[in-house]
N, C-alpha and C. Protein backbone atom coordinates (compact mmCIF):
# COMPACT_ATOMS: atom_id res chain seq x y z
N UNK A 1 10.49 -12.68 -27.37
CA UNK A 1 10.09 -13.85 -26.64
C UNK A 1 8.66 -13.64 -26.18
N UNK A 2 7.91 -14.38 -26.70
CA UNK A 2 6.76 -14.59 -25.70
C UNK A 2 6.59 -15.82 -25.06
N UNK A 3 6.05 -15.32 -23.92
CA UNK A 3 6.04 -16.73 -22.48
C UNK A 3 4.69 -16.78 -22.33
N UNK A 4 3.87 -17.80 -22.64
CA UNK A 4 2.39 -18.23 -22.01
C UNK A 4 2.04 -18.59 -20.56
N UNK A 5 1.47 -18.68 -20.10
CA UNK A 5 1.24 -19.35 -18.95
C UNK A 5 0.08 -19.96 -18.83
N UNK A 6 -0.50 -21.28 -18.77
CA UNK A 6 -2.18 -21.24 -19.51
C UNK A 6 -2.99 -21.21 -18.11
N UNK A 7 -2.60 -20.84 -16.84
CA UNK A 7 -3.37 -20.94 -15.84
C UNK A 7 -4.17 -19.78 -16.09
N UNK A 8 -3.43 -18.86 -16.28
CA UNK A 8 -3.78 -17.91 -16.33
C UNK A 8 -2.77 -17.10 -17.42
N UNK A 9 -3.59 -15.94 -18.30
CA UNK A 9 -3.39 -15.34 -19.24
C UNK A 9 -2.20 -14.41 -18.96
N UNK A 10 -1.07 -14.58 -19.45
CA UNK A 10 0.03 -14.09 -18.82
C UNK A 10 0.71 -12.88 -20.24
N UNK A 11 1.04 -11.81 -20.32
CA UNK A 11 1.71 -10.89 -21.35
C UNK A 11 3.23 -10.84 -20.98
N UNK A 12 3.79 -11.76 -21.42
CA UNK A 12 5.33 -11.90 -21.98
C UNK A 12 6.08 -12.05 -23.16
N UNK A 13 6.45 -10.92 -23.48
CA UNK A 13 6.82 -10.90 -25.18
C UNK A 13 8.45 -10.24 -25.08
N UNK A 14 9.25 -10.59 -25.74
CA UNK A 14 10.29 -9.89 -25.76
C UNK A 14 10.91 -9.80 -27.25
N UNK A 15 11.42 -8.76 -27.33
CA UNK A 15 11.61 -8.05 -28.73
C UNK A 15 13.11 -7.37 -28.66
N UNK A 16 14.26 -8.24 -29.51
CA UNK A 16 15.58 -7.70 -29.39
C UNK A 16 15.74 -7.00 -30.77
N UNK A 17 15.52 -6.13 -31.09
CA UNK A 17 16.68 -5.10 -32.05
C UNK A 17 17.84 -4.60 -31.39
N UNK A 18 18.23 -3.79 -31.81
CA UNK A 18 19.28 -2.90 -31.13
C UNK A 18 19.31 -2.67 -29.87
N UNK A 19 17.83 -2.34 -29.80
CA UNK A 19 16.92 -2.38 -27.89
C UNK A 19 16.09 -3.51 -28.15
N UNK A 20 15.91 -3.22 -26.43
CA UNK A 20 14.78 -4.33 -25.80
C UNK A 20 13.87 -4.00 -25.49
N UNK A 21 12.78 -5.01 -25.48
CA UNK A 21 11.27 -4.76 -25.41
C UNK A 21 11.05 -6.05 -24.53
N UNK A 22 10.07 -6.34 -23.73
CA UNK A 22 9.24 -7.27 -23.41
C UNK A 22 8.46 -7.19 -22.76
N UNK A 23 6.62 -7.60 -23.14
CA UNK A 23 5.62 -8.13 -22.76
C UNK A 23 5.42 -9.65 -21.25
N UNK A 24 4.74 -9.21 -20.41
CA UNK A 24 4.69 -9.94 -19.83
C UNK A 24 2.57 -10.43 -19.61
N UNK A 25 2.29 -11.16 -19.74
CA UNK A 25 1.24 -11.37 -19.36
C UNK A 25 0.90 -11.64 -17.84
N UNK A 26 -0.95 -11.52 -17.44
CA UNK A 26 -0.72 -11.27 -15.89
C UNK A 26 -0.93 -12.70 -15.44
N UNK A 27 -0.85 -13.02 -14.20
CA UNK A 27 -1.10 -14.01 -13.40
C UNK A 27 -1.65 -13.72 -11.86
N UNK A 28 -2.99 -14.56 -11.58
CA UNK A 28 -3.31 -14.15 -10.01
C UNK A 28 -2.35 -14.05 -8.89
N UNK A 29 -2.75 -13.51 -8.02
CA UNK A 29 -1.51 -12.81 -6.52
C UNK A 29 -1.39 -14.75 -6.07
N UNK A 30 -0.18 -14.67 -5.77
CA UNK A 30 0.24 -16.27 -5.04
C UNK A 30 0.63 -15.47 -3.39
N UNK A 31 1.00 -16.58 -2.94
CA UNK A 31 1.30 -16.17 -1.69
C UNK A 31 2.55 -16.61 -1.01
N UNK A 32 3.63 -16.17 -0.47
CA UNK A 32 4.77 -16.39 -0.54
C UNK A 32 4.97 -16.18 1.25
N UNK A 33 5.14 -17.12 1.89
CA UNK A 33 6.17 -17.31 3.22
C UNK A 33 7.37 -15.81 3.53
N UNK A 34 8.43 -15.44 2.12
CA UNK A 34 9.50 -14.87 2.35
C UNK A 34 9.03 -13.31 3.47
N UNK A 35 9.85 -13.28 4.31
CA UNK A 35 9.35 -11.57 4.73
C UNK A 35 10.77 -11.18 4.43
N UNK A 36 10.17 -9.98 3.80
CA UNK A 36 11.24 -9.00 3.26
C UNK A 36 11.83 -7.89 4.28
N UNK A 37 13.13 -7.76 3.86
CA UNK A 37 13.69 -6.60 4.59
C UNK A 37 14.26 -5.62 4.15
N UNK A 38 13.88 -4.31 4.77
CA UNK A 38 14.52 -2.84 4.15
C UNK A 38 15.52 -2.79 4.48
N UNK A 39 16.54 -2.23 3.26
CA UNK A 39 17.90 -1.47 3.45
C UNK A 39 17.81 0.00 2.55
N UNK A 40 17.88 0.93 3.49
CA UNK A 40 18.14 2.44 2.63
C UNK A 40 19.18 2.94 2.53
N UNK A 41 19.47 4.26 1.83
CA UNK A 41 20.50 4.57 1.41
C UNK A 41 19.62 6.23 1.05
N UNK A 42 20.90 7.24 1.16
CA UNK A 42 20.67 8.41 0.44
C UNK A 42 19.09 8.44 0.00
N UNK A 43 19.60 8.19 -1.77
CA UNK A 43 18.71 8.70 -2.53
C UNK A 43 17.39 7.51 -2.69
N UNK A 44 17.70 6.11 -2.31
CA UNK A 44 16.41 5.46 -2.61
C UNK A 44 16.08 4.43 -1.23
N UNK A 45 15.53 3.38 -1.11
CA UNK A 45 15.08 3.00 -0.60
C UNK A 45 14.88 1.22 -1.09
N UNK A 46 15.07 0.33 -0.96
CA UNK A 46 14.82 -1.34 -1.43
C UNK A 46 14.29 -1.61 -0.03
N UNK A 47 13.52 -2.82 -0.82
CA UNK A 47 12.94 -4.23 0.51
C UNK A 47 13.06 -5.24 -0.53
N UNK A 48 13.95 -6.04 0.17
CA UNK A 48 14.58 -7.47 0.13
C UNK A 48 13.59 -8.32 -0.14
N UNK A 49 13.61 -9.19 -0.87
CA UNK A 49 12.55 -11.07 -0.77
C UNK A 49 13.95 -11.66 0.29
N UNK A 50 13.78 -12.69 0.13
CA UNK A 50 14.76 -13.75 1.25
C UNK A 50 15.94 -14.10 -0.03
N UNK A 51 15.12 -14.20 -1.24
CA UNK A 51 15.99 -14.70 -2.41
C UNK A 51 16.88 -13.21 -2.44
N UNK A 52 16.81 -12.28 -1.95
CA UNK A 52 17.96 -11.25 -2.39
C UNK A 52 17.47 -10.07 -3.42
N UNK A 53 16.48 -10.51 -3.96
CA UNK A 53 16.15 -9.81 -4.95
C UNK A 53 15.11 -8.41 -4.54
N UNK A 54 15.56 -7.46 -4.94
CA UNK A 54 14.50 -6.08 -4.93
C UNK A 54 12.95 -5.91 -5.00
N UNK A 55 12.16 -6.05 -4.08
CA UNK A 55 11.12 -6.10 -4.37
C UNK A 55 10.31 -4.51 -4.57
N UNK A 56 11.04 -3.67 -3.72
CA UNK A 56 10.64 -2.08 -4.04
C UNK A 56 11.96 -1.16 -4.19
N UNK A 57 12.14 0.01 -4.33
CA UNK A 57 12.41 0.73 -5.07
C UNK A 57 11.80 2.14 -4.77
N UNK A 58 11.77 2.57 -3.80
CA UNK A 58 11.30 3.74 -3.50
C UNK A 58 11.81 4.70 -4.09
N UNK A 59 12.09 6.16 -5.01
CA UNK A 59 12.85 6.84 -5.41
C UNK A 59 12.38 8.28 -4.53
N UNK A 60 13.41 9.03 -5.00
CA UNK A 60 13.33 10.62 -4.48
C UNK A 60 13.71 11.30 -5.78
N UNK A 61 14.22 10.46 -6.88
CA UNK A 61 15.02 11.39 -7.91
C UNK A 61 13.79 12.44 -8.37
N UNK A 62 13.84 13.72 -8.73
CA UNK A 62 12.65 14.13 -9.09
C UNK A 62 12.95 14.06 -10.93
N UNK A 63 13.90 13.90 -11.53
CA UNK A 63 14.10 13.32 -13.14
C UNK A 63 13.34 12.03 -13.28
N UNK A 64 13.99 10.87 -12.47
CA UNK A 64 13.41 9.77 -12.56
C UNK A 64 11.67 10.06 -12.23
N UNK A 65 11.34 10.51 -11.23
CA UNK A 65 10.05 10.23 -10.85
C UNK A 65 9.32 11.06 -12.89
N UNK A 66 9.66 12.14 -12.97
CA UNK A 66 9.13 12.76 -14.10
C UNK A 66 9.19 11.77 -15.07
N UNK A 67 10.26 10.94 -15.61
CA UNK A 67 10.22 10.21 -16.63
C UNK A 67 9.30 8.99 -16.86
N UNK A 68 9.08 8.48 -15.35
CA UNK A 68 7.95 7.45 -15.02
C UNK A 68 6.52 8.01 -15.19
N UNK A 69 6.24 9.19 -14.70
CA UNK A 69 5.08 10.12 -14.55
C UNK A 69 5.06 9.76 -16.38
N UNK A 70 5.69 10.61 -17.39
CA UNK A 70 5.53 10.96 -18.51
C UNK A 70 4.91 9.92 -19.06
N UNK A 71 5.26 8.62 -19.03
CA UNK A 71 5.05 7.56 -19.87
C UNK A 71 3.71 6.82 -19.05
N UNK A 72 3.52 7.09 -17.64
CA UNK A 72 2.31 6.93 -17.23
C UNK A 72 1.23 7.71 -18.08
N UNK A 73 1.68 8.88 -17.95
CA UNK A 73 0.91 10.31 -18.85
C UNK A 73 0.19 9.52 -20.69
N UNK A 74 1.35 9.47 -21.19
CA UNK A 74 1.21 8.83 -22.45
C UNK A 74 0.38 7.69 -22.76
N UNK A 75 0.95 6.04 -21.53
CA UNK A 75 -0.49 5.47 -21.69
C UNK A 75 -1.58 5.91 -21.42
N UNK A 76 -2.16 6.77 -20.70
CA UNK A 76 -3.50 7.10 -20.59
C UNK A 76 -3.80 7.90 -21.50
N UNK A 77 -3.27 9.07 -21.79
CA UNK A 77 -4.03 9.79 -22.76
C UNK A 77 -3.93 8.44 -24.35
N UNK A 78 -3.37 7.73 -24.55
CA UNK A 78 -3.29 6.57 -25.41
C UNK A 78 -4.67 5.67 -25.23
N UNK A 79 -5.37 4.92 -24.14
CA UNK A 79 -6.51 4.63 -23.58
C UNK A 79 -7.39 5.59 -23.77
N UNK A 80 -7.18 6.66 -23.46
CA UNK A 80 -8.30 7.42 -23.45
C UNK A 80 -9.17 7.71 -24.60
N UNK A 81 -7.76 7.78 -25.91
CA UNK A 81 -7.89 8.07 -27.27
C UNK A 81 -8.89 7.01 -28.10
N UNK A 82 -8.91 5.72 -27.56
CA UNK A 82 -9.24 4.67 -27.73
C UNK A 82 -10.51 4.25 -26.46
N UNK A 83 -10.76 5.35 -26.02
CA UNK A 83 -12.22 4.95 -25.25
C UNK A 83 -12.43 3.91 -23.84
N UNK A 84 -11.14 3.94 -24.07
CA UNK A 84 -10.78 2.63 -22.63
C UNK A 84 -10.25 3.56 -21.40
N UNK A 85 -10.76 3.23 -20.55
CA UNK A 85 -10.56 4.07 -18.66
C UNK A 85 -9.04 4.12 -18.75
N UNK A 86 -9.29 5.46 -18.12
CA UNK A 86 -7.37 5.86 -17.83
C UNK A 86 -7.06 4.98 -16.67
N UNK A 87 -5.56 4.78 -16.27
CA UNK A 87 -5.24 3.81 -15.56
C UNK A 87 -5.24 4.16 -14.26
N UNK A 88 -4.71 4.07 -13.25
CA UNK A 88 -4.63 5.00 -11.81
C UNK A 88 -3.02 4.47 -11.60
N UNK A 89 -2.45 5.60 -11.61
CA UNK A 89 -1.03 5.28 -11.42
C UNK A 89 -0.91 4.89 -9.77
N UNK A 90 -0.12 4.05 -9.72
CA UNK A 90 0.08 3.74 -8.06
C UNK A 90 1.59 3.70 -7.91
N UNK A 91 2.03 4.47 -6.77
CA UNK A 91 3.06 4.48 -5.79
C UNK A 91 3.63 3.53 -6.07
N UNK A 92 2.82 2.24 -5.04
CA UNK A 92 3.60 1.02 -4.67
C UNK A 92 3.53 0.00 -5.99
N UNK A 93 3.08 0.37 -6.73
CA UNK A 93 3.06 -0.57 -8.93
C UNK A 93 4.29 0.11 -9.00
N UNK A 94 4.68 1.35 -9.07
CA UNK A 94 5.34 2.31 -9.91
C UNK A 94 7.20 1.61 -8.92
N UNK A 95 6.95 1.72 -7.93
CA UNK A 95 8.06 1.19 -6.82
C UNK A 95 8.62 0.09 -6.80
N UNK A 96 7.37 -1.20 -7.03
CA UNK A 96 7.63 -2.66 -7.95
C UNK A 96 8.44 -3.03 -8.76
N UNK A 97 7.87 -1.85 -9.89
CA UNK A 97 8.00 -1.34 -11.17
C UNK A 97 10.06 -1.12 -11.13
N UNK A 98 10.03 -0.57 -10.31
CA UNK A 98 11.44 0.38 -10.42
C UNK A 98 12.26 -0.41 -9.56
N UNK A 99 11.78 -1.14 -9.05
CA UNK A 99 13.04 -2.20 -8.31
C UNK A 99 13.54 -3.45 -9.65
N UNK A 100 12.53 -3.96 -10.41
CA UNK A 100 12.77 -4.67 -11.64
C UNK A 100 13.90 -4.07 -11.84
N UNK A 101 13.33 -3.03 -12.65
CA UNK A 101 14.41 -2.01 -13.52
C UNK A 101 15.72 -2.10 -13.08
N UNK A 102 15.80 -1.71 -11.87
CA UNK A 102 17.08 -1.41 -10.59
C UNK A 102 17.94 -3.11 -10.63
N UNK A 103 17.46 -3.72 -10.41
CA UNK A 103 17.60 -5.20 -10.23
C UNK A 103 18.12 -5.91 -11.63
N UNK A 104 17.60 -5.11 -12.72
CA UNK A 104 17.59 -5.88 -14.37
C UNK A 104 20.08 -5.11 -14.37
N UNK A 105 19.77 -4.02 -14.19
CA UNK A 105 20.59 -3.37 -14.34
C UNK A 105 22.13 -3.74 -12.94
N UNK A 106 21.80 -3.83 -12.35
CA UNK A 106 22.80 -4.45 -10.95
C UNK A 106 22.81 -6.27 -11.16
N UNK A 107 22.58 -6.66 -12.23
CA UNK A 107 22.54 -8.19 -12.02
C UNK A 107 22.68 -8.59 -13.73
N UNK A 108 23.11 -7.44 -14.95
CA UNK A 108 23.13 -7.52 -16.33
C UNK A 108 22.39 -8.48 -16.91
N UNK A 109 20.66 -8.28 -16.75
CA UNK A 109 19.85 -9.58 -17.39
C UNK A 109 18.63 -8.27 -17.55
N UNK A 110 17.92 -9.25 -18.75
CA UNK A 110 16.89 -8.18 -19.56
C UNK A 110 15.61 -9.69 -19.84
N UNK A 111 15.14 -9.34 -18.37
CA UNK A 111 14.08 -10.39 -18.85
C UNK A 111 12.98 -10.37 -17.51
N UNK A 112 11.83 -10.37 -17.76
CA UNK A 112 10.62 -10.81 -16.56
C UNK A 112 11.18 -11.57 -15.30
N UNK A 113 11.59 -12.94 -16.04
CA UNK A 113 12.21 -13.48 -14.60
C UNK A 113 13.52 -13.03 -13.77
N UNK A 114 13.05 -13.14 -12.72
CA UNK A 114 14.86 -12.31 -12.60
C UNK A 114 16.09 -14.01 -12.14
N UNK A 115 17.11 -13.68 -11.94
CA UNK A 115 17.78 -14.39 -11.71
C UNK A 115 17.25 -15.45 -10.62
N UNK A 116 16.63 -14.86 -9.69
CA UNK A 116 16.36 -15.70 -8.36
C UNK A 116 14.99 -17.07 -8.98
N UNK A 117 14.71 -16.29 -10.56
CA UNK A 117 13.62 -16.89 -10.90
C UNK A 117 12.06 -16.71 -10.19
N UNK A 118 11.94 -15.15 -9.76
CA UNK A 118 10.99 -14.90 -9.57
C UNK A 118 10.00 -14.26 -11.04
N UNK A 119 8.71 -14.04 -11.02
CA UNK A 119 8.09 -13.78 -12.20
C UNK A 119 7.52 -12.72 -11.44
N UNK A 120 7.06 -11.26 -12.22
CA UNK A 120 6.94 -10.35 -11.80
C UNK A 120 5.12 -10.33 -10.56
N UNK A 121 4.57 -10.90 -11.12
CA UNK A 121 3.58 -11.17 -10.03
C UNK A 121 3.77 -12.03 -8.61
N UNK A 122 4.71 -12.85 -8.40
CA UNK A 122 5.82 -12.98 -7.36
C UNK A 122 6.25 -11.83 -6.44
N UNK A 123 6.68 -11.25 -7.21
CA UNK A 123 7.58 -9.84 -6.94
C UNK A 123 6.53 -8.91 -6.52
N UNK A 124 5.32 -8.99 -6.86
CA UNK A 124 4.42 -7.91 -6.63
C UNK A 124 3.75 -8.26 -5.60
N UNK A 125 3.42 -9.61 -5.25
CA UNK A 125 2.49 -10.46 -4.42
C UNK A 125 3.25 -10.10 -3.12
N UNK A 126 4.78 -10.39 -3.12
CA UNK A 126 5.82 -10.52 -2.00
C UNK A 126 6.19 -8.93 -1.46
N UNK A 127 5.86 -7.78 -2.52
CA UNK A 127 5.67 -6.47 -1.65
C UNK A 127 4.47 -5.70 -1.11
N UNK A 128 3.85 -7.28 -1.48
CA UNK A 128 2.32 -6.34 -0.51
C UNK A 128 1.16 -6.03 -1.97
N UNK A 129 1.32 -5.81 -3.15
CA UNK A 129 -0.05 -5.61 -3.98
C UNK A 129 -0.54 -6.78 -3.75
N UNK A 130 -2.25 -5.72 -4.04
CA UNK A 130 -3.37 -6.84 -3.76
C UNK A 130 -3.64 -6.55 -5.39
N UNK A 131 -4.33 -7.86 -6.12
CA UNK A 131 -4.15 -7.69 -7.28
C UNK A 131 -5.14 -9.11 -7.61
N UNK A 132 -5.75 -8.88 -8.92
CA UNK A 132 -6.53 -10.58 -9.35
C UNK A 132 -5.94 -10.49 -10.65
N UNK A 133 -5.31 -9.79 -11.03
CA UNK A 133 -4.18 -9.89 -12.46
C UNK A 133 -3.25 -9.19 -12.36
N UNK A 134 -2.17 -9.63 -13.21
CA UNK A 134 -0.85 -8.53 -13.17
C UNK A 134 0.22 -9.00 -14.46
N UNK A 135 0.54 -7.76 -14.83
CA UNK A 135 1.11 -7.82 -16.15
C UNK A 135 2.26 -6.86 -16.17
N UNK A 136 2.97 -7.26 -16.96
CA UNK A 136 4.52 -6.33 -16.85
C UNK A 136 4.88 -6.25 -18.29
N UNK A 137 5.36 -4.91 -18.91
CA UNK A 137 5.96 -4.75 -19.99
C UNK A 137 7.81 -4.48 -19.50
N UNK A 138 8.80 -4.71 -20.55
CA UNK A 138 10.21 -4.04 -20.05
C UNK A 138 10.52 -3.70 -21.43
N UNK A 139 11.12 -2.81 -20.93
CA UNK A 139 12.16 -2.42 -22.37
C UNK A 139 13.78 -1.85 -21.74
N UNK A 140 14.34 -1.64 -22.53
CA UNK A 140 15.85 -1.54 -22.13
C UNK A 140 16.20 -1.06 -23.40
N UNK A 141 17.24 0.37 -23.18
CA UNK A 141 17.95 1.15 -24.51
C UNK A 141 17.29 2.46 -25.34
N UNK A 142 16.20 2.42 -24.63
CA UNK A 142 15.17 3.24 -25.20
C UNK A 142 15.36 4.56 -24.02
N UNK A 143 16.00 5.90 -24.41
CA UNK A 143 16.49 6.83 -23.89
C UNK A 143 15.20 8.00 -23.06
N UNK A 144 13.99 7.73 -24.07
CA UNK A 144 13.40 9.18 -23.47
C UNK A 144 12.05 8.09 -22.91
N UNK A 145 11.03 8.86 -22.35
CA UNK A 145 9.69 8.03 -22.14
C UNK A 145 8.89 7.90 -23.51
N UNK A 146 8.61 9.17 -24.65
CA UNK A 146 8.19 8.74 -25.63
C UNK A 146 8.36 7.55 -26.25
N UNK A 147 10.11 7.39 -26.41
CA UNK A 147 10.56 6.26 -27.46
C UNK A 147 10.17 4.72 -26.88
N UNK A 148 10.47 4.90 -25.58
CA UNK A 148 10.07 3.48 -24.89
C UNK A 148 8.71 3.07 -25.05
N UNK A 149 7.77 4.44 -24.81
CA UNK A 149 6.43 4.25 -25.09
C UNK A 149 5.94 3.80 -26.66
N UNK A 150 6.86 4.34 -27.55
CA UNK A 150 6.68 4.13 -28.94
C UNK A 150 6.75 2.80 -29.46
N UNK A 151 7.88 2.33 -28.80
CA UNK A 151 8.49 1.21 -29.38
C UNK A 151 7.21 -0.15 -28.36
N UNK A 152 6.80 0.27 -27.26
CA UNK A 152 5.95 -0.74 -27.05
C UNK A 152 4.56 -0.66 -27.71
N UNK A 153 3.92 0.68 -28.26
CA UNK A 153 2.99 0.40 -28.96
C UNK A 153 3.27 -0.38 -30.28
N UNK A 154 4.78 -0.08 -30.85
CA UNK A 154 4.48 -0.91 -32.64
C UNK A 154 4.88 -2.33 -31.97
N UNK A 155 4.52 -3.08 -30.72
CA UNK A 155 5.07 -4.84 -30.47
C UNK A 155 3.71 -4.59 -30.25
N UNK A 156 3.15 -6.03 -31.04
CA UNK A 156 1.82 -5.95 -30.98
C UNK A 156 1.33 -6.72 -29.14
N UNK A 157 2.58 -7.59 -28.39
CA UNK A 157 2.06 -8.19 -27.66
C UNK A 157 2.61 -7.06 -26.05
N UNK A 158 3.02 -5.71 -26.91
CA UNK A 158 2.99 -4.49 -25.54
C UNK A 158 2.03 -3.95 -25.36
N UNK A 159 1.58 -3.99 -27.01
CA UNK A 159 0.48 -3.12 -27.23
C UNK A 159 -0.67 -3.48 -26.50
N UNK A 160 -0.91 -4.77 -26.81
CA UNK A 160 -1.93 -5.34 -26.21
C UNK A 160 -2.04 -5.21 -24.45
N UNK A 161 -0.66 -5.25 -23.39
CA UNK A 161 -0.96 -5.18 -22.49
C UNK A 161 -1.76 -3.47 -22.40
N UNK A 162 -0.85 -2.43 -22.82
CA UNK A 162 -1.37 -1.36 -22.73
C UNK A 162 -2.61 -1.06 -23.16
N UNK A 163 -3.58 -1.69 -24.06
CA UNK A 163 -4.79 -1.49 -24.85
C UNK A 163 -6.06 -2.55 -23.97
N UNK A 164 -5.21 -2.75 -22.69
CA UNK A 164 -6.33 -4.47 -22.15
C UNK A 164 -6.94 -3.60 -21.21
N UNK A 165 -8.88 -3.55 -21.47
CA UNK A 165 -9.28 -2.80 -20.53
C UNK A 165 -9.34 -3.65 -19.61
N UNK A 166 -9.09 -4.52 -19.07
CA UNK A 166 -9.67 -5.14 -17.82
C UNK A 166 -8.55 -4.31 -16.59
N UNK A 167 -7.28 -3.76 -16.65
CA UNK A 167 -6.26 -2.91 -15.65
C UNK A 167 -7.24 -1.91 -15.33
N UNK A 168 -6.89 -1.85 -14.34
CA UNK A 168 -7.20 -0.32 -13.21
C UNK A 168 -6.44 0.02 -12.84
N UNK A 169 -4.70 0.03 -12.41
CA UNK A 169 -3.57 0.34 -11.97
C UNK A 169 -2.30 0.46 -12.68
N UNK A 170 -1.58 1.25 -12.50
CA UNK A 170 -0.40 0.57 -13.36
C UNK A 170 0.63 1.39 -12.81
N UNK A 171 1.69 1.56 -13.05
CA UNK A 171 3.08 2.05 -12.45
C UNK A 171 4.15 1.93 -13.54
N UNK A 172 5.07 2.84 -13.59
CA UNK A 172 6.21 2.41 -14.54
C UNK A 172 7.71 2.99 -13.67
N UNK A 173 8.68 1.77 -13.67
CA UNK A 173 9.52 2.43 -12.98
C UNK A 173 10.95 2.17 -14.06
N UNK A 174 11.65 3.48 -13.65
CA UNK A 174 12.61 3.91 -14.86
C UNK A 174 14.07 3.47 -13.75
N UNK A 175 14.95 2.88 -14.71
CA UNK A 175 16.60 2.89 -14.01
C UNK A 175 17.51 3.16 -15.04
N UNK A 176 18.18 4.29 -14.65
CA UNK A 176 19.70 4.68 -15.43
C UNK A 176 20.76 3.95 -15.01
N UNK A 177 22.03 3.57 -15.87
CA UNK A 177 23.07 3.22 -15.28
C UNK A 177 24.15 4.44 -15.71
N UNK A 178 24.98 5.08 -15.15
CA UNK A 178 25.61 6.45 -15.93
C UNK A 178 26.76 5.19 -16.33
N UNK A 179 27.65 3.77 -15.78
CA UNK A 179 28.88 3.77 -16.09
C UNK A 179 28.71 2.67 -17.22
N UNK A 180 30.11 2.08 -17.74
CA UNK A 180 29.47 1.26 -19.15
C UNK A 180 28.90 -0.14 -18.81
N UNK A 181 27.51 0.17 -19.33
CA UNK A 181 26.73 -1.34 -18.76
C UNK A 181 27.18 -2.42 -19.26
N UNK A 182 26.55 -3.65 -18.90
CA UNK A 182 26.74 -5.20 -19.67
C UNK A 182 25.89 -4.86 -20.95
N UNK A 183 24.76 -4.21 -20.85
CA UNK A 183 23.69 -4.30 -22.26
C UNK A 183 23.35 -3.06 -22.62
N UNK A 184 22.95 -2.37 -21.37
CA UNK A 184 21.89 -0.69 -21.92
C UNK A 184 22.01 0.03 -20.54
N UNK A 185 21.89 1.39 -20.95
CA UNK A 185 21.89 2.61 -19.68
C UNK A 185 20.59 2.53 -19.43
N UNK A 186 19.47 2.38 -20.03
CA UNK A 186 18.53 2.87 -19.20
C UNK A 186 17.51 1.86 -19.69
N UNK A 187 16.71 1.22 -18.19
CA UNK A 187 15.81 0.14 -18.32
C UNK A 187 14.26 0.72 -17.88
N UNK A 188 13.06 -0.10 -18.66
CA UNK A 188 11.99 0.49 -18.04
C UNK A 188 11.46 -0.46 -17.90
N UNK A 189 10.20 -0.50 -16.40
CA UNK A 189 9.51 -1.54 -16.42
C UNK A 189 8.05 -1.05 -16.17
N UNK A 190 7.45 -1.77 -17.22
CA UNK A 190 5.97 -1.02 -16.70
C UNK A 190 4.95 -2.24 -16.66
N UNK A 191 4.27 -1.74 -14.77
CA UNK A 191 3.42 -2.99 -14.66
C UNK A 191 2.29 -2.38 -14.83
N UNK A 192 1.00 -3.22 -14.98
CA UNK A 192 -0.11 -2.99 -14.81
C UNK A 192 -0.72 -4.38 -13.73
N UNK A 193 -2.40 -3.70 -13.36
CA UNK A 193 -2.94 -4.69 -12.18
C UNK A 193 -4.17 -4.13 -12.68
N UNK A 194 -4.84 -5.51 -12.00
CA UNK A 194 -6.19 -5.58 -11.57
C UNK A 194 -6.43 -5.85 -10.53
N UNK A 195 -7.41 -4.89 -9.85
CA UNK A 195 -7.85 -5.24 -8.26
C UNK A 195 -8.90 -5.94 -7.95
């Protein structure tokens, strides 16, 4: 699937084989009324929109955090290879990032918008990034960080988010499910921004 948006240049592509892939294009920060609220637990951490939906995602896992790190790792040395500025991984992108994921997987849907019908620059605007673009890749089924990373370089419209020098930020946040899902065990979402 790819989704346009002509206000602004938006990367939304989605790609079903066996796994999932999708491109999101960015859109400027909007501004949203909702104030969000934290609920924690153990191992992670969420803040609420009003619609219900996850806007962060704090983790402690130190697997998860590595698997997000890795594929951060990979796009840049990927940019770099290609002469374009490494990205600056951020916390609160990467936390964004991983509430999607978290949210795609607790609600069995594999897509940018989430149920509440928010679009991921929504979602980013409503946890606080400051941003003048924002773009989201997902994939779902893709087990290690290489393969996820792999499979978004051969979609030409992942590729492209990952290859767009105008980002300075980006984050990728990873969610496992261990029991039998609606679609896939393990979802990734990787945003990028411009400040």
């Amino acid at each position: 699937m790819l989704d346009t948006y002509n206000s602004m240049t938006m990367k939304l592509t989605a790609l079903v084989p066996l796994l999932a892939l999708a491109a999101c294009f960015e859109k400027a920060a909007g501004s949203d009324d909702a104030s969000p609220t934290v609920v924690s637990s153990a191992t992670w951490d969420l803040t609420y929109a009003a619609t219900g939906h996850p806007l962060v995602a704090t983790s402690r896992d130190g697997a998860v955090l590595s698997r997000e790190s890795d594929v951060e790792a990979l796009v840049n040395n990927y940019r770099v290879s290609l002469g374009l500025s490494a990205l600056q991984p951020t916390s609160g992108v990467r936390d964004v990032a991983r509430a999607h994921s978290e949210h795609m997987i607790a609600h069995s849907f594999f897509d940018h918008r989430s149920p509440e019908l928010d679009m991921p620059w929504d979602r980013a605007a409503r946890a606080g990034l400051a941003f003048t673009r924002f773009g989201e890749n997902i994939a779902a089924g893709y087990t290690s960080p290489q393969s996820a990373f792999n499979a978004w370089l051969a979609s030409a419209g992942h590729r492209a988010n990952i290859e767009d020098p105008d980002w300075t930020h980006h984050g990728v946040g990873y969610a496992f499910t261990p029991t039998d899902p609606a679609f896939y065990y393990d979802y990734w979402t990787h945003d990028f921004l411009k400040q």
